[in-house]
N, C-alpha and C. Protein backbone atom coordinates (compact mmCIF):
# COMPACT_ATOMS: atom_id res chain seq x y z
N UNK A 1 1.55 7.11 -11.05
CA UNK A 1 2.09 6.02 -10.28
C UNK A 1 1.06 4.91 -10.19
N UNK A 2 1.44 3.98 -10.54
CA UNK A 2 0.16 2.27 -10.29
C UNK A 2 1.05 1.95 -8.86
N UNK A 3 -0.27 1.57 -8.35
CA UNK A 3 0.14 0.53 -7.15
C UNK A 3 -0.36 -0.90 -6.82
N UNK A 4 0.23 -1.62 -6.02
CA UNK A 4 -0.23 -2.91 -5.63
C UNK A 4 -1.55 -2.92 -4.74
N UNK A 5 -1.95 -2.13 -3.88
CA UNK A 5 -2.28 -1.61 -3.20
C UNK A 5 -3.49 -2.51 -3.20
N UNK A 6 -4.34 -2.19 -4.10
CA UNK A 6 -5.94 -2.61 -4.38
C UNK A 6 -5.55 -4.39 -4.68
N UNK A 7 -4.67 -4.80 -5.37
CA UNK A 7 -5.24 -6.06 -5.35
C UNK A 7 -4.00 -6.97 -3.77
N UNK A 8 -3.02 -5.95 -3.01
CA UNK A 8 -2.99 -6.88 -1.70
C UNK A 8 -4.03 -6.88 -0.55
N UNK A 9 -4.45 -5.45 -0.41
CA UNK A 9 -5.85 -5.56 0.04
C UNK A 9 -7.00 -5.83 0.11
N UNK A 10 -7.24 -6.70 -1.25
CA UNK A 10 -8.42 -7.96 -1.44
C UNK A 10 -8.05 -9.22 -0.90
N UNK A 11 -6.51 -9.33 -1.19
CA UNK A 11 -6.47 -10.77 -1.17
C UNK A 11 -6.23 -10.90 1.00
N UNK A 12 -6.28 -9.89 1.46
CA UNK A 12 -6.26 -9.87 2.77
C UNK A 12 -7.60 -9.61 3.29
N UNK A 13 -8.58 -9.32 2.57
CA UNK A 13 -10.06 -9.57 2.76
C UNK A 13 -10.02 -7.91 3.01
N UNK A 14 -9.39 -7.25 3.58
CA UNK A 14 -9.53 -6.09 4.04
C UNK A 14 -9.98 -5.08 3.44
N UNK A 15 -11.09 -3.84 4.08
CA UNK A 15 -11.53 -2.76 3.47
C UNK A 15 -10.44 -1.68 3.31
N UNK A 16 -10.87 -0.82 2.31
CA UNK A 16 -10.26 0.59 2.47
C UNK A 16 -9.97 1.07 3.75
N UNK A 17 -11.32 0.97 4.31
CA UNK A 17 -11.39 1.84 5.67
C UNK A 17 -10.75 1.26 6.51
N UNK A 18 -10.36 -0.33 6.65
CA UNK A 18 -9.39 -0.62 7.46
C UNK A 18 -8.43 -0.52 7.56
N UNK A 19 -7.72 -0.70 5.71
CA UNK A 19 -6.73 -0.20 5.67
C UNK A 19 -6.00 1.09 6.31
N UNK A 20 -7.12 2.33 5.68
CA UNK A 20 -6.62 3.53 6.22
C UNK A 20 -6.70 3.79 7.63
N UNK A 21 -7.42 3.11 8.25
CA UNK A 21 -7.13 3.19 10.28
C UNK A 21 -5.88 2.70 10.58
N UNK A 22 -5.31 1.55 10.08
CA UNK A 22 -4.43 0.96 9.91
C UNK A 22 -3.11 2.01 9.84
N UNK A 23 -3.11 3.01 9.45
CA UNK A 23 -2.23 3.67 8.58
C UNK A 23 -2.60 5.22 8.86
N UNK A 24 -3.22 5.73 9.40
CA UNK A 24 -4.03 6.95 9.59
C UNK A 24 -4.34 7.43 9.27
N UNK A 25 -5.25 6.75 7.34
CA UNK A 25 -6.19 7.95 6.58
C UNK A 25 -6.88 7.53 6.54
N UNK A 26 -7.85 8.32 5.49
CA UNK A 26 -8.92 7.80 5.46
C UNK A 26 -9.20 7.21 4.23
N UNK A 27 -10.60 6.28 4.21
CA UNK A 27 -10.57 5.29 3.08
C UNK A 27 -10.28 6.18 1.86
N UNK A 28 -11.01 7.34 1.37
CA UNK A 28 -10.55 8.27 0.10
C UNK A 28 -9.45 8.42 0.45
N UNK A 29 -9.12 8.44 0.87
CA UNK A 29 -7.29 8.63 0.27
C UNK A 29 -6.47 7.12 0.02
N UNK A 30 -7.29 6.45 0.64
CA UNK A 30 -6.68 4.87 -0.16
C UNK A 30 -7.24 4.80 -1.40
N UNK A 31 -9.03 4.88 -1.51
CA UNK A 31 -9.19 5.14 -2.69
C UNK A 31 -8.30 5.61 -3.60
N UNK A 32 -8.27 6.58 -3.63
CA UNK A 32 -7.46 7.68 -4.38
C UNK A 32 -5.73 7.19 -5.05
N UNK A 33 -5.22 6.45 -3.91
CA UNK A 33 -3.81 5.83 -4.60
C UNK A 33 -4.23 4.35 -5.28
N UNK A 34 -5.32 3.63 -4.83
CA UNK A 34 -5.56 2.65 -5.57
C UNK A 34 -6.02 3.23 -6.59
N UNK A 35 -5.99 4.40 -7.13
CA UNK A 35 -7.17 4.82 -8.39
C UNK A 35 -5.90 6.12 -9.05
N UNK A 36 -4.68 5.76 -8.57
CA UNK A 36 -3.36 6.73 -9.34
C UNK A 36 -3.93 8.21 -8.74
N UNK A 37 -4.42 8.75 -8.01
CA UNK A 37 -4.70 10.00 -8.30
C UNK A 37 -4.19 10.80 -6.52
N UNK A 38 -3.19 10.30 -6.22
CA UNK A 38 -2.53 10.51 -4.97
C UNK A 38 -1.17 9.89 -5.12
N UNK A 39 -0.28 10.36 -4.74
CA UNK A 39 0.58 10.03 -4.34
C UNK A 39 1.31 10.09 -3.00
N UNK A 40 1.63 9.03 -2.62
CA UNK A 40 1.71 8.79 -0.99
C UNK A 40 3.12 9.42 -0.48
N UNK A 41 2.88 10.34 0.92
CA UNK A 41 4.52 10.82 1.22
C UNK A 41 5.33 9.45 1.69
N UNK A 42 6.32 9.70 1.26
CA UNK A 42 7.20 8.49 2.09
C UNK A 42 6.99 7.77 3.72
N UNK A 43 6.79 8.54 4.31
CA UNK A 43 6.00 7.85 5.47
C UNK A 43 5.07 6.95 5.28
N UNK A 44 3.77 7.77 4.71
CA UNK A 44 2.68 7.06 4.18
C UNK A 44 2.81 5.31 3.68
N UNK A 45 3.83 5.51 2.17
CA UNK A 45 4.31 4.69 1.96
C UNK A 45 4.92 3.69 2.40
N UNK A 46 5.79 4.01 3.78
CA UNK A 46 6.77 2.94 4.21
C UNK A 46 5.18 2.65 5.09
N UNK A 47 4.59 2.99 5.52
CA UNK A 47 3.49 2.13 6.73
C UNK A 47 2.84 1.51 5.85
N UNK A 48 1.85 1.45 4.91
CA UNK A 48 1.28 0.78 3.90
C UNK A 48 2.10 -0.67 3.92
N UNK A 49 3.53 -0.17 3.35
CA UNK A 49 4.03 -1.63 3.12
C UNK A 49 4.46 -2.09 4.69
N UNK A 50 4.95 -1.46 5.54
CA UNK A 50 4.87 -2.15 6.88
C UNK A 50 3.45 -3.01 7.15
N UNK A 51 2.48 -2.70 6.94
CA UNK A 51 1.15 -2.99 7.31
C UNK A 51 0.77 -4.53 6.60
N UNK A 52 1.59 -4.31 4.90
CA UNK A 52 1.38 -5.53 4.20
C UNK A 52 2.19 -6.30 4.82
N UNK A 53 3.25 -6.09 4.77
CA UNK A 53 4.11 -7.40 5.21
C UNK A 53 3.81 -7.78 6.63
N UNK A 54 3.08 -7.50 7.65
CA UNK A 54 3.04 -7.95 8.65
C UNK A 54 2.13 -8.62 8.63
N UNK A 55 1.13 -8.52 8.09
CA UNK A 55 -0.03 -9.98 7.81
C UNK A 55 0.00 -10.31 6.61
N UNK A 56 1.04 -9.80 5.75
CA UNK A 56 1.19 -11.45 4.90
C UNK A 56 2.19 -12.19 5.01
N UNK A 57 3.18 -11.84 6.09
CA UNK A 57 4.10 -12.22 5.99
C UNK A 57 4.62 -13.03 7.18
N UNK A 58 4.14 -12.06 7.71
CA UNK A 58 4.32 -12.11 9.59
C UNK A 58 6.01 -12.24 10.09
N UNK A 59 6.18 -13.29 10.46
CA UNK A 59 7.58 -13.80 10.81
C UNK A 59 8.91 -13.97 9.90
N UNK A 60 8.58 -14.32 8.41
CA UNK A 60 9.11 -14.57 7.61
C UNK A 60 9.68 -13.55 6.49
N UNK A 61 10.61 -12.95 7.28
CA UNK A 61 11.25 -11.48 6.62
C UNK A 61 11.86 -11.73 5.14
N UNK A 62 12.36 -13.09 4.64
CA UNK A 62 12.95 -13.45 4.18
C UNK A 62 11.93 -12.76 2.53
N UNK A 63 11.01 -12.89 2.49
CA UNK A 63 9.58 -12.43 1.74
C UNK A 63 8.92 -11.00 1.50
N UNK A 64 9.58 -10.07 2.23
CA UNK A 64 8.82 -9.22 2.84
C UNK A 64 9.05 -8.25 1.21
N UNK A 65 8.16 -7.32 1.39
CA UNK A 65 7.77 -6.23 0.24
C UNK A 65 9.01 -5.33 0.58
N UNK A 66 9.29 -4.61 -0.43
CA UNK A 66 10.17 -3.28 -0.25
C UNK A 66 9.19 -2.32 -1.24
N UNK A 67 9.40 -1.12 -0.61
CA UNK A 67 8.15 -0.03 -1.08
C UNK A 67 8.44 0.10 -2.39
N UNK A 68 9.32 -0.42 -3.58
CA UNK A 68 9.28 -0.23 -5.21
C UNK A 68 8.11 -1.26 -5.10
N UNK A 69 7.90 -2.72 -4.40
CA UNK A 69 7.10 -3.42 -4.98
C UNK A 69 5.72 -2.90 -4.91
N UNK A 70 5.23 -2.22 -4.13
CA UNK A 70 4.09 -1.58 -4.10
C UNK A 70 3.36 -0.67 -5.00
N UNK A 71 4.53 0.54 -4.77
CA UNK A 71 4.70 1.73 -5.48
C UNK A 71 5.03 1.94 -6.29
N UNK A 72 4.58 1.50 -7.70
CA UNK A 72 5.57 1.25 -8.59
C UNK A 72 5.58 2.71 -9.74
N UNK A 73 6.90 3.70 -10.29
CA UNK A 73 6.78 4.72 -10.71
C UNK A 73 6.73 4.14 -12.15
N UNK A 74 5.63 4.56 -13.01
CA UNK A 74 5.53 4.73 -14.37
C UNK A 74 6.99 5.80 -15.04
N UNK A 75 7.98 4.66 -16.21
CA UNK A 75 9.16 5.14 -16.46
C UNK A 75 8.82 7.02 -17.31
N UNK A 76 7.72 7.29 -17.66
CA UNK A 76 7.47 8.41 -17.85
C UNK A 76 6.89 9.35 -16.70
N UNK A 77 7.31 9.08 -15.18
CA UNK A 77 7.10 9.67 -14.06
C UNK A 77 7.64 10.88 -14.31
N UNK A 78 8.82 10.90 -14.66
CA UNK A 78 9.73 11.63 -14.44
C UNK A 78 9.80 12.55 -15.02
């Protein structure tokens, strides 16, 4: 699985480790999905992108991420 992950969390200045407080892991395990080698439970997933869209987005739902844009499955996932 590739994710968005690593390059929305640069462009929000934000660390791993904030991320994952953010979200309740820890930075290796953000590591780890920014680096394909995790895959996030659906929870996981929907807070990640809750987390993005609320500071990049804030008010303006009209914009907002849906968890394919993040998470994106390689068509040989399967």
């Amino acid at each position: 699985m590739r994710t968005m992950i690593k390059y929305l969390r640069q462009e929000l200045k934000m660390s791993q480790k904030e991320l994952g407080d953010k979200v309740g892991v820890t930075r290796q395990t953000i590591n780890a999905l920014e680096n394909g080698r995790y895959n996030p439970s659906l929870f996981l997933a929907y807070e990640i992108t809750q987390v993005f869209n609320k500071m990049l987005f804030k008010a303006d739902r009209s914009k907002y991420f849906v968890m394919e844009e993040i998470f994106i499955f390689d068509d040989d996932y399967y």
